[in-house]
Protein backbone atom coordinates (compact mmCIF):
# COMPACT_ATOMS: atom_id res chain seq x y z
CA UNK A 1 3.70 15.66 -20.56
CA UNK A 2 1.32 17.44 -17.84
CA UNK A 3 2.61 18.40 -14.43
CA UNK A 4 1.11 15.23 -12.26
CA UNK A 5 2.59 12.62 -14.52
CA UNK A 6 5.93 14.14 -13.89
CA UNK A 7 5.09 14.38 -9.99
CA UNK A 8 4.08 10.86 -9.87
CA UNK A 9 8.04 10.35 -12.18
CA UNK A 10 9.32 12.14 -9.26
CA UNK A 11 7.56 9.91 -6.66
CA UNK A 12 9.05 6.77 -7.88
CA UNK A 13 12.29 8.17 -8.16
CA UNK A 14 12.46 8.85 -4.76
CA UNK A 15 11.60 12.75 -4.34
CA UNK A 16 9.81 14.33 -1.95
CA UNK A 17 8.15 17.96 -1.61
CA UNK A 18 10.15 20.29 0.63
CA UNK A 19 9.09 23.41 0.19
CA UNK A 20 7.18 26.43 -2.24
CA UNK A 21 9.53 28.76 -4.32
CA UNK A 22 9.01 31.92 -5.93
CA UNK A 23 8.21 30.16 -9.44
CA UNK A 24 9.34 26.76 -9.07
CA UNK A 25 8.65 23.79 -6.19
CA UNK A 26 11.58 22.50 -4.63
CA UNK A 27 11.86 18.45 -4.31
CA UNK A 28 14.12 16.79 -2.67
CA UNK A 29 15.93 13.13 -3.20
CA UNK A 30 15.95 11.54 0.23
CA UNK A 31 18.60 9.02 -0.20
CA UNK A 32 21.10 12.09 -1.63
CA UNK A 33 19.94 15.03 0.09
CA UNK A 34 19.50 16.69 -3.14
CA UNK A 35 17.05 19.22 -4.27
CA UNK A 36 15.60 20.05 -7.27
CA UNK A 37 13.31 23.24 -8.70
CA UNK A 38 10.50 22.14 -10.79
CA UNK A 39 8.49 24.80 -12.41
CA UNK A 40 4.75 24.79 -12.12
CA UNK A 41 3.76 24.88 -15.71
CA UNK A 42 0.82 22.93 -16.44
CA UNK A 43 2.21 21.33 -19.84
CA UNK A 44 6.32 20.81 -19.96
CA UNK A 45 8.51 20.24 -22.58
CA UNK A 46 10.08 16.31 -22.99
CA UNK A 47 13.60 17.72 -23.76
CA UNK A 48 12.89 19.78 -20.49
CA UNK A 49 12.39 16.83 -18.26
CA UNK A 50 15.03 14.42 -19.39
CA UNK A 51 17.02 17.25 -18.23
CA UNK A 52 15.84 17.05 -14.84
CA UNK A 53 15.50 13.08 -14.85
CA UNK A 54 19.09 13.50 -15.08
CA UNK A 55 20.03 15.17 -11.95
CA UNK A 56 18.05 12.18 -10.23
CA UNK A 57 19.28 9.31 -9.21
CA UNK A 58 17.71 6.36 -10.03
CA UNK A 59 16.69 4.13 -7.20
CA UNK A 60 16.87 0.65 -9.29
């Protein structure tokens, strides 16, 4: 999967962007307060974003 389809993933979930890291963006779930690194790879790994779908709550 590229980058922007995750972002727009992210979007629905309820994330934001809060600020630029070294290596990674940092996104942040309004309704929990909490943040998340996501690296700026172009292409990602699916095993590596289930991960990360994970520590999201889902807003259904």
């Amino acid at each position: 999967m590229n980058r922007n389809e995750f972002l727009k993933i992210l979007k629905e979930r309820g994330l934001v962007f809060y600020k630029n890291g070294s290596r990674h963006d940092i996104y942040i779930h309004i309704a929990s307060g909490k943040k998340i690194a996501i690296p700026r790879h172009r292409e990602m790994k699916n095993k590596f974003l289930k991960l990360i779908l994970k520590e999201i709550p889902n807003q259904n």
